[in-house]
Protein backbone atom coordinates (compact mmCIF):
# COMPACT_ATOMS: atom_id res chain seq x y z
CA UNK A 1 2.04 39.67 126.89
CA UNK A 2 2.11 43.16 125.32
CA UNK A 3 -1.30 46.10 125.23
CA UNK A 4 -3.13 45.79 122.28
CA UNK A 5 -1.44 48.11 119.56
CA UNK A 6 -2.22 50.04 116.96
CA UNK A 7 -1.95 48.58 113.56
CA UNK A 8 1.39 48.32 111.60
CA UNK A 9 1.08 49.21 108.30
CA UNK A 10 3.40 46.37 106.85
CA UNK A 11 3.57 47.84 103.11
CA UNK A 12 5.40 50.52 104.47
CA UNK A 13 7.72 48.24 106.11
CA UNK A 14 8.18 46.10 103.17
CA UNK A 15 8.78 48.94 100.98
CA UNK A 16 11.41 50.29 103.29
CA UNK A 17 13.08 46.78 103.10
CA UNK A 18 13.16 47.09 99.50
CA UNK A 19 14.67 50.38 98.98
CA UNK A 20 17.10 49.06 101.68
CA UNK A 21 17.97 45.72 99.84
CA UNK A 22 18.56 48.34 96.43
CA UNK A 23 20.83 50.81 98.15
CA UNK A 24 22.74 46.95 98.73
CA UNK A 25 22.96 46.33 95.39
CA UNK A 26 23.78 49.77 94.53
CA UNK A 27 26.91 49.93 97.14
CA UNK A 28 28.36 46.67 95.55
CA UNK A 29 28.28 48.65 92.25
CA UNK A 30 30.70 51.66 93.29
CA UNK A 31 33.56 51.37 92.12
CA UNK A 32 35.62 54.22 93.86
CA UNK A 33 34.52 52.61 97.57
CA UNK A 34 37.13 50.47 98.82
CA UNK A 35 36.25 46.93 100.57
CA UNK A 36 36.42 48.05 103.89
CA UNK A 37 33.83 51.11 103.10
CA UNK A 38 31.86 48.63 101.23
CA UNK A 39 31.72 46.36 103.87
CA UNK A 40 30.92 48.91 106.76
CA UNK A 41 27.80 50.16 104.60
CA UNK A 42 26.41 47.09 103.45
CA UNK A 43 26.85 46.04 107.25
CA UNK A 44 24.82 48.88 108.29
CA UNK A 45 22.01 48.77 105.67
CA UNK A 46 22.42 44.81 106.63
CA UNK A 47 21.47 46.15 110.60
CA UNK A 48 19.04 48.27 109.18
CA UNK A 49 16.83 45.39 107.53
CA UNK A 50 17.52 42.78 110.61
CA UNK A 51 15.66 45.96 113.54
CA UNK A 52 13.15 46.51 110.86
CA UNK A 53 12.44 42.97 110.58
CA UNK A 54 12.81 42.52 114.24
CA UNK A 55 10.46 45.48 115.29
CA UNK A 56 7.78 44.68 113.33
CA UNK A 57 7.54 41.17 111.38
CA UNK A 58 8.46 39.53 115.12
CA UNK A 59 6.36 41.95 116.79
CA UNK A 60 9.21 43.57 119.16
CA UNK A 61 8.13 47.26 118.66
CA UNK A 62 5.09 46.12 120.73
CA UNK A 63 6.70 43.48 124.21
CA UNK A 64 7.72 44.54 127.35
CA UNK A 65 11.09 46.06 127.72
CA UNK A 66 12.07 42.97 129.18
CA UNK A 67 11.97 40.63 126.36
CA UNK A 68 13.80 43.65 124.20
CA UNK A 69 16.39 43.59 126.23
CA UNK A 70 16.46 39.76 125.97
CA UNK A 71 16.47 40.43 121.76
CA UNK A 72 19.21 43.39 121.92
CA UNK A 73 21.94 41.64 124.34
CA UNK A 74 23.19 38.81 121.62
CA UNK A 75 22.28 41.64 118.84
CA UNK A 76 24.65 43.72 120.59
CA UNK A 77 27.23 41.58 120.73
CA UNK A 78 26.99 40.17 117.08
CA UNK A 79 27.70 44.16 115.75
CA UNK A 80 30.34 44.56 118.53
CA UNK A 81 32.28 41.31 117.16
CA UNK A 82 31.41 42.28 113.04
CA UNK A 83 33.22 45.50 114.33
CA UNK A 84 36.21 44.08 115.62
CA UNK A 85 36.58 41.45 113.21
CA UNK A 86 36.53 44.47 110.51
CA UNK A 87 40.21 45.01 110.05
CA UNK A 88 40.74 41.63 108.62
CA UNK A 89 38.70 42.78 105.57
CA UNK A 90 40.39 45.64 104.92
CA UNK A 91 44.19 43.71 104.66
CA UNK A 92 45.17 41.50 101.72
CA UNK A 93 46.72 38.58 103.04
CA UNK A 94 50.40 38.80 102.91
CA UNK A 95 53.09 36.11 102.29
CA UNK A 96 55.37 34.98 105.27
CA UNK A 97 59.07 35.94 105.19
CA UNK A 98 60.18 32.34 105.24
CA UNK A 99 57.74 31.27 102.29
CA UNK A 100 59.47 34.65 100.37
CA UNK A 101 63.02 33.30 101.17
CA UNK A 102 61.83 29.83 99.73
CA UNK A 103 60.52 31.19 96.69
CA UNK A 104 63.75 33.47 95.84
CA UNK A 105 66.51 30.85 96.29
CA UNK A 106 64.82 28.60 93.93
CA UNK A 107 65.38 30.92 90.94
């Protein structure tokens, strides 16, 4: 089990999780980003939220380095797979050459 700690002071937190969950909304609201941008920021705010949660709501900030390292390892992997799954939200789905061919002979 983890020292006794200082106290958190959870307003702080909380507000910080608000002004996170704005800058959010506020990113879905630009209209010059494109998806991909939009995606990549609200995926990093998104991060942001989850360690603040994690560090101090669960009480992580506090345990052994042990049990962090049990928290971080599928954390880890979660943003390394978000990240490589990113290029399909850039690309608009495209039609398939045979479904094209199809479509044009009909006319």
């Amino acid at each position: 089990m983890a020292e006794h700690h200082r106290a958190t002071n959870y307003w702080a937190v909380w507000i910080w999780l608000a002004v996170l969950t704005i800058l959010e909304v506020g990113v879905t609201f630009i209209p010059e980003l494109s998806t991909l941008y939009k995606a990549i920021l609200l995926i990093a705010l998104a991060v942001g939220k989850a360690l603040l949660v994690a560090l101090y709501f669960m009480h992580l900030r506090f345990e052994t380095r042990t049990l962090g390292a049990i928290v971080l390892t599928p954390f880890v992997i979660c943003v390394f797979l978000v990240f490589m799954l990113m290029p399909d939200v850039g690309f608009e789905p495209r039609e398939s050459p045979i479904r094209a061919e199809h479509v044009e002979s009909d006319h």
